[in-house]
Protein backbone atom coordinates (compact mmCIF):
# COMPACT_ATOMS: atom_id res chain seq x y z
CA UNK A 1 0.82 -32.00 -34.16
CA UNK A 2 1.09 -28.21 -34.10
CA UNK A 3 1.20 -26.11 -31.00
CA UNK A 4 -1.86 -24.08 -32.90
CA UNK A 5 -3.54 -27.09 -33.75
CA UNK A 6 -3.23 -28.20 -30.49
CA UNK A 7 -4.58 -25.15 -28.91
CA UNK A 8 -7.45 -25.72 -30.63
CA UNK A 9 -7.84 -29.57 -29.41
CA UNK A 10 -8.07 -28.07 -26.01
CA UNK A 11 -10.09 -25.06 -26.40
CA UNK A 12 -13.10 -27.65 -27.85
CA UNK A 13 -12.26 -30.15 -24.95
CA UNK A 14 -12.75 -27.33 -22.43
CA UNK A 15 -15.67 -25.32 -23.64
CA UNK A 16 -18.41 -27.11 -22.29
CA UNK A 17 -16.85 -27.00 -18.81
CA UNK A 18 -15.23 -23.28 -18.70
CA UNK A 19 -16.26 -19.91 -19.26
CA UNK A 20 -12.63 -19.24 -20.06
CA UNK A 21 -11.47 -22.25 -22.30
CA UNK A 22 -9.20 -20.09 -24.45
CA UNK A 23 -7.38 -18.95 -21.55
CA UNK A 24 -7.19 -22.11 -19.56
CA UNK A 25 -6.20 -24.20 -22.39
CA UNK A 26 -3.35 -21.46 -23.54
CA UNK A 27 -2.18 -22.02 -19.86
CA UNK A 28 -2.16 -25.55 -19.85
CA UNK A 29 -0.44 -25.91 -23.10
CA UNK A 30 2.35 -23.26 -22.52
CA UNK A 31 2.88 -25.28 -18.73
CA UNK A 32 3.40 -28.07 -20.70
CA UNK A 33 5.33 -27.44 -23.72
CA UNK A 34 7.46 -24.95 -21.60
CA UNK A 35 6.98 -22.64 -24.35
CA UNK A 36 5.70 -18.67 -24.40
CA UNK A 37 1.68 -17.63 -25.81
CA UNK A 38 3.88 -15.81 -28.45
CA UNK A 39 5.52 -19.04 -29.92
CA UNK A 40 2.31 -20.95 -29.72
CA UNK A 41 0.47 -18.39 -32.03
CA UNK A 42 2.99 -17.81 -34.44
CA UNK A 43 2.68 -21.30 -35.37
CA UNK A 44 6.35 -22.56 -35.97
CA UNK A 45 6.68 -25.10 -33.64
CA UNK A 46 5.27 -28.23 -32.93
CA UNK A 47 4.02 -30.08 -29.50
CA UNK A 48 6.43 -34.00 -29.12
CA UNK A 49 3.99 -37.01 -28.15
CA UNK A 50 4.96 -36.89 -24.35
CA UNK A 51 4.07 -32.88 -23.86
CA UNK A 52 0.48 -33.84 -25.80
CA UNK A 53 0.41 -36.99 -23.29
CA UNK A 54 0.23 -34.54 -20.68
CA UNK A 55 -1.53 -31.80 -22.13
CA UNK A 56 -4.61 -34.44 -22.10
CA UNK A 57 -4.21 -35.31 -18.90
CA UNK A 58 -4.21 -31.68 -17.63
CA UNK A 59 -7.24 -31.14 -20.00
CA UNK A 60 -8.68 -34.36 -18.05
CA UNK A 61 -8.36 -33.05 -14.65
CA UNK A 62 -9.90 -29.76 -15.81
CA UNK A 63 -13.13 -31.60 -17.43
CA UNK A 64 -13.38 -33.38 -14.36
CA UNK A 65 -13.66 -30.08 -12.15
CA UNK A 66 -9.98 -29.51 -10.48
CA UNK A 67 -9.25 -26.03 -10.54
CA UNK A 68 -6.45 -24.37 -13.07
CA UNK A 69 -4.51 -23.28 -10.15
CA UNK A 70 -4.53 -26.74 -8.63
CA UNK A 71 -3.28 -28.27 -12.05
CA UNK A 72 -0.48 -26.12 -12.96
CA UNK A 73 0.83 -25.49 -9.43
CA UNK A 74 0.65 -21.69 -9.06
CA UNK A 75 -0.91 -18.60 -9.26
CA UNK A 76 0.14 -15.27 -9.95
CA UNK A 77 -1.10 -12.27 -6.78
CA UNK A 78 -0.08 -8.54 -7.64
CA UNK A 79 2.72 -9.98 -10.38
CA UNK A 80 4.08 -12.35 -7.96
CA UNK A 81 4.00 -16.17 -8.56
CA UNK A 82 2.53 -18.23 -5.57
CA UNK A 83 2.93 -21.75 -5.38
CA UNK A 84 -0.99 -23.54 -4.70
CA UNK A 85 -1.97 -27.02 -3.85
CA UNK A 86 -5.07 -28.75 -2.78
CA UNK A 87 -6.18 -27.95 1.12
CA UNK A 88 -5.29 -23.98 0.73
CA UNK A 89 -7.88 -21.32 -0.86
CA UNK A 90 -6.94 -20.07 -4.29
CA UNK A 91 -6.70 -16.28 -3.87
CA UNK A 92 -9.25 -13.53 -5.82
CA UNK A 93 -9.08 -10.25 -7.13
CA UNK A 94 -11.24 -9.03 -4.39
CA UNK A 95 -8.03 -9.68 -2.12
CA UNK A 96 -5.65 -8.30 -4.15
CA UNK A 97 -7.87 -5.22 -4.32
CA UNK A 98 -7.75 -5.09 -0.35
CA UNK A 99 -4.01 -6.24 -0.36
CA UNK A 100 -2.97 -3.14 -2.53
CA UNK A 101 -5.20 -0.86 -0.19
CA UNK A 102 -3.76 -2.01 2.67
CA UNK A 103 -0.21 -1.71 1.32
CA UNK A 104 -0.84 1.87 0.50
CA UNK A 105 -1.95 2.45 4.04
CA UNK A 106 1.44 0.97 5.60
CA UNK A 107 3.39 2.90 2.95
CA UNK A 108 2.54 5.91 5.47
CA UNK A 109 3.93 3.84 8.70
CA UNK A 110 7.60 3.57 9.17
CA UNK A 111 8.86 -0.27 10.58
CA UNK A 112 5.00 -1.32 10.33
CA UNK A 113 3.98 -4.34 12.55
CA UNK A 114 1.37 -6.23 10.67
CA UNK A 115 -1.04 -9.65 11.25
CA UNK A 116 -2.24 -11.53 8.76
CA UNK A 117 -4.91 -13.83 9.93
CA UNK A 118 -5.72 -17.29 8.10
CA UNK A 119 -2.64 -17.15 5.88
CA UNK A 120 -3.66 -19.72 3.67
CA UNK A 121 -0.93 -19.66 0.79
CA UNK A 122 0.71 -16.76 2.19
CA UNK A 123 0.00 -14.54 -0.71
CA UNK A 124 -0.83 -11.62 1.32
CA UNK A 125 2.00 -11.65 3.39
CA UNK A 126 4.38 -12.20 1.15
CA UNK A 127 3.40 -9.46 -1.29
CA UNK A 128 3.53 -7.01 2.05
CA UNK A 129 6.99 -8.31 2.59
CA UNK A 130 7.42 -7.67 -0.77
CA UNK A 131 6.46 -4.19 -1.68
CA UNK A 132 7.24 -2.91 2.36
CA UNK A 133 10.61 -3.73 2.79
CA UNK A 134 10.51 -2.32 6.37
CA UNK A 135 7.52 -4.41 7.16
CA UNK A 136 7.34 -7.06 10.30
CA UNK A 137 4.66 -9.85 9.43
CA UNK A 138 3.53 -12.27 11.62
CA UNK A 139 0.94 -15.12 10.41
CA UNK A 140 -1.39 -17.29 11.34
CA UNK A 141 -3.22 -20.74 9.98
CA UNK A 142 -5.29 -23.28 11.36
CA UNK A 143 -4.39 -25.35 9.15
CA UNK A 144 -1.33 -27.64 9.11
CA UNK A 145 -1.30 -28.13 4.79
CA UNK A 146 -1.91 -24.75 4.52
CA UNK A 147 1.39 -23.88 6.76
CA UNK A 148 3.50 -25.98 4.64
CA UNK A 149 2.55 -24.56 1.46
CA UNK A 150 2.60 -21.28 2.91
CA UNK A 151 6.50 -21.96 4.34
CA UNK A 152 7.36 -23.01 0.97
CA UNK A 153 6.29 -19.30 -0.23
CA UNK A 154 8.36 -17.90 2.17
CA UNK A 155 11.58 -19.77 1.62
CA UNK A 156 10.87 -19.38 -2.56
CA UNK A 157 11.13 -15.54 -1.62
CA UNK A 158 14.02 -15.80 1.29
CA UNK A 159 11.21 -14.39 3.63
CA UNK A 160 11.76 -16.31 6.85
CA UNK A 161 13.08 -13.54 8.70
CA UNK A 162 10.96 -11.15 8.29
CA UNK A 163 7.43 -13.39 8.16
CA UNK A 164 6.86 -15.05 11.30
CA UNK A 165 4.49 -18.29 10.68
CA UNK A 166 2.36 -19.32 13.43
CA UNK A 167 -0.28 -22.33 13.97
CA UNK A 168 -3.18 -21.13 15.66
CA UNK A 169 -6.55 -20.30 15.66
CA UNK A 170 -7.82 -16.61 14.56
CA UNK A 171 -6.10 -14.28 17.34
CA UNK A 172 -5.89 -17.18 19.89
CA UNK A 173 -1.86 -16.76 20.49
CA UNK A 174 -1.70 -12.78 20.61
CA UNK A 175 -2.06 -11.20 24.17
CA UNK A 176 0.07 -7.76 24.30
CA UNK A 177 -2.09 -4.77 23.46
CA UNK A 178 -1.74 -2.46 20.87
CA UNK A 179 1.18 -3.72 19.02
CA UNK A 180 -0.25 -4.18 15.57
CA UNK A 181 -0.05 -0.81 12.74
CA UNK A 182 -2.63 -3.48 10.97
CA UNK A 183 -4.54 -6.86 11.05
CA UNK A 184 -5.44 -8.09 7.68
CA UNK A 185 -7.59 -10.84 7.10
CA UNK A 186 -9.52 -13.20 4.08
CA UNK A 187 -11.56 -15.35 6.67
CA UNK A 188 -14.26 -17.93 5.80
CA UNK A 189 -17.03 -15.86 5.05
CA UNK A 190 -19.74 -17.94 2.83
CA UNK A 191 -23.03 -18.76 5.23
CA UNK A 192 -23.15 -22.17 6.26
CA UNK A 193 -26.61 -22.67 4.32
CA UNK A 194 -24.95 -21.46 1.16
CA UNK A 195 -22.01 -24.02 1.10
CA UNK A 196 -23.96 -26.85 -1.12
CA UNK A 197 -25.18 -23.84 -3.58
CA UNK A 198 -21.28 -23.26 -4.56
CA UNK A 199 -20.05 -23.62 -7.95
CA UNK A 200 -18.75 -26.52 -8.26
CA UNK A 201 -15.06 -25.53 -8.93
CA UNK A 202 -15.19 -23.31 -5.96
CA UNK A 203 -16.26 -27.09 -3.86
CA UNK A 204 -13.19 -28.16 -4.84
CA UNK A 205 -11.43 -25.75 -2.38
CA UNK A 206 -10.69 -26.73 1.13
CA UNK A 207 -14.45 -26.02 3.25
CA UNK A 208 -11.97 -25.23 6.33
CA UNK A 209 -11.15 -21.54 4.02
CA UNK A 210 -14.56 -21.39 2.65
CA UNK A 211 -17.40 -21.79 5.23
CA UNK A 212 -18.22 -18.92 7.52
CA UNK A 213 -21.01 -20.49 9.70
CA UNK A 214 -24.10 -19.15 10.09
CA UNK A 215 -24.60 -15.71 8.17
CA UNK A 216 -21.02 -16.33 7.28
CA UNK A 217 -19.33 -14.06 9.99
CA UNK A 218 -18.56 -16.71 12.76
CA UNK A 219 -15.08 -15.97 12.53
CA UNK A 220 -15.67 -12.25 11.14
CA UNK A 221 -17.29 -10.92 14.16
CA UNK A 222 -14.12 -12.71 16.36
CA UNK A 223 -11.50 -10.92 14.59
CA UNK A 224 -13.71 -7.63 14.99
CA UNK A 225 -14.06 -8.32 18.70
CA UNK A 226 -10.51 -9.02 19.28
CA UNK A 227 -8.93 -6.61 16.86
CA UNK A 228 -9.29 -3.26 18.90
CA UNK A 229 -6.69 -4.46 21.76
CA UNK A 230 -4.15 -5.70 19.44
CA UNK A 231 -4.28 -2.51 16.78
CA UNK A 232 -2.08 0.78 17.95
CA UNK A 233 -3.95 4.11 18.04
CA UNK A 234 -5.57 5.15 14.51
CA UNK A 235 -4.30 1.12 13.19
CA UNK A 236 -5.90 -0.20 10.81
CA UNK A 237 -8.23 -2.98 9.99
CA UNK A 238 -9.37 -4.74 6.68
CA UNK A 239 -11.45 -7.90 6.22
CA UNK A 240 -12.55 -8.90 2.86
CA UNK A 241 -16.61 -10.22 3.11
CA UNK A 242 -19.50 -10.69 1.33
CA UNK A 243 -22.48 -8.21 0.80
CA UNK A 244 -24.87 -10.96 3.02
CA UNK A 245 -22.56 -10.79 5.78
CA UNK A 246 -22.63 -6.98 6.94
CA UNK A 247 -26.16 -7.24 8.53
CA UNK A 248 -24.62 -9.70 10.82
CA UNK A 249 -21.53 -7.52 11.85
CA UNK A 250 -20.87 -6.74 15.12
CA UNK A 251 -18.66 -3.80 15.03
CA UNK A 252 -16.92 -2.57 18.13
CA UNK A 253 -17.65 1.11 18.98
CA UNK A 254 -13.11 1.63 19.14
CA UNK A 255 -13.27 0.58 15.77
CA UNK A 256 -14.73 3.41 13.18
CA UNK A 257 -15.57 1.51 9.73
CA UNK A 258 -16.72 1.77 6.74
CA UNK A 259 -17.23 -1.20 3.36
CA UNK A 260 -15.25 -0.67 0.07
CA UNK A 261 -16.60 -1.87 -2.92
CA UNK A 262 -14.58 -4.31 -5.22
CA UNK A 263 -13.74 -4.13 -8.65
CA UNK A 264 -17.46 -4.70 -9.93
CA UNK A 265 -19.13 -2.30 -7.50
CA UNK A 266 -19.88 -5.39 -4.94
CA UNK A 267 -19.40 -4.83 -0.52
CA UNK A 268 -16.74 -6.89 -0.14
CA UNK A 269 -13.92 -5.23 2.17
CA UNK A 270 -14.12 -3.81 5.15
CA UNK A 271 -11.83 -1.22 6.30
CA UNK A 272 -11.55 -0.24 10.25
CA UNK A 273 -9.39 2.40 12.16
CA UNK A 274 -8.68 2.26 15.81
CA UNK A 275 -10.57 5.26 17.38
C-alpha cells in the first residue's frame, strides 16, 4: 500500500471520532513509518505490512478515545518535545500562552528563583530552564507517576541540576519567606459538578490534574493564600483558570492582580505582583 493511500485509510477511520482526523492520522502514520509529512505527500514511497500493522492499532486506540499524545508518546510545548504518558495532564495552549508571559517577566530578573507548582510533565519547567539559562527551578507534584515522567524530562534535557523535583502537596514543603522572583502554576481548576460533563477525551486524563473541587478553585485559592510569603517584593504570580472560577477567588490584598485573556479572548490566566 502507498503512504498516500494509506493516509487516506486513516483519515476515513478517524473522522467520525476527531475534529482533526487529517492531522491526527498524518501524525500517526509519520510515528509509524518513521518517515517526514513531506515524503508521505509526494507519494513515492510505500508503507511494509508491519508499519500498517501498527498504524491500525494506533488508529484503534484513537477510535476507542485514548488521546494522540498518549499514543505517540510526546508532545511538543514552545518547540520543545515532552515525553507524555497516562496519569500526567497533556499540556494546552492556554499554558504555553502563560509560560511565554511568564518567561518574558524573568527575562528582566537576573539568577531568578522560580516554583512551579503541580509539575505534571514538567513542561513548564523545563522550557524556563530552557529559554532562562540563569534560572533556579524548584518543582512540585502530588503525584508519584507524574514525578517519574516528569524526571525523565529532566534527564532527556540534562536538567537535574538546575530543576529541583519535589513530592509534595501545593506549597506544603516551602517555609522561608520571600525567596521566590515567581510561582507558576496549572492547578486543577474544572468545578467538581462539571467533571462528568467533560469531553470524553479530556476523561481520559488523570482526575487528580483535572478536578478543582467545588467552583474549581480548591487548590486555586491555597496557592493565592500562600503565595504572598514565599514571592520577593514586586514577584510575580501566574495561575492559569477558567472564566467560572474568578467569582470564587480569594485574592490576598499583598497581591495586586489582574486576568489575561488567552488566545481566543477567554479569562484564563491570572497574573499577580507582590505589593
Amino acid at each position: 500500500m502507498r503512504l498516500l493511500e494509506a493516509l487516506d485509510f486513516g483519515v476515513v477511520q478517524l473522522k467520525p471520532c476527531s475534529g482533526s482526523a487529517e492531522f491526527e492520522t498524518m501524525t500517526l502514520l509519520e510515528e509509524v513509518t518513521h518517515k517526514s509529512k513531506e515524503v508521505i505527500l509526494s507519494d513515492n514511497d510505500k508503507i511494509n505490512e508491519e508499519e500498517f500493522v501498527q498504524f491500525k492499532e494506533y488508529l484503534s486506540r484513537r477510535i476507542q478515545g485514548e488521546p494522540l499524545q498518549y499514543i505517540i508518546g510526546r508532545t511538543n510545548f514552545l518547540g520543545i518535545d515532552i515525553f507524555t504518558k497516562k496519569k500526567a495532564f497533556i499540556p494546552r495552549p492556554e499554558t504555553e500562552l502563560m509560560t511565554y508571559y511568564a518567561i518574558l517577566e524573568l527575562k528582566k530578573i537576573k539568577n531568578p528563583i522560580i516554583l512551579e507548582i503541580g509539575t505534571g510533565t514538567g513542561v513548564i519547567a523545563i522550557s524556563m530552564a530552557l529559554k532562562l539559562k540563569e534560572a533556579r527551578i524548584f518543582a512540585t507534584d502530588i503525584s508519584e507517576e507524574a514525578l517519574q515522567l516528569c524526571m525523565k524530562n529532566i534527564q532527556h534535557y540534562k536538567l537535574e541540576e538546575r530543576i529541583t523535583l519535589i513530592g509534595a502537596d501545593s506549597l506544603e514543603p516551602f517555609k522561608s519567606k520571600e525567596q521566590f522572583n515567581l510561582i507558576i502554576s496549572n492547578p486543577p481548576y474544572i468545578p467538581e459538578k462539571e467533571m462528568q460533563n467533560l469531553d470524553p477525551l479530556v476523561k481520559r486524563e488523570p482526575e487528580l490534574a483535572l478536578n478543582g473541587g467545588m467552583g474549581g478553585i480548591q487548590i486555586i485559592n491555597r496557592i493565592l493564600k500562600s503565595s504572598p510569603d514565599l514571592l520577593r517584593k514586586k514577584g510575580i504570580l501566574f495561575l492559569e483558570l477558567d472564566g467560572s472560577n474568578i467569582p470564587h477567588l480569594k485574592v490576598p490584598k499583598k497581591l495586586s492582580y489582574l486576568i489575561l485573556d488567552d488566545e481566543f479572548g477567554r479569562k484564563r490566566i491570572l497574573k499577580g505582583i507582590k505589593k
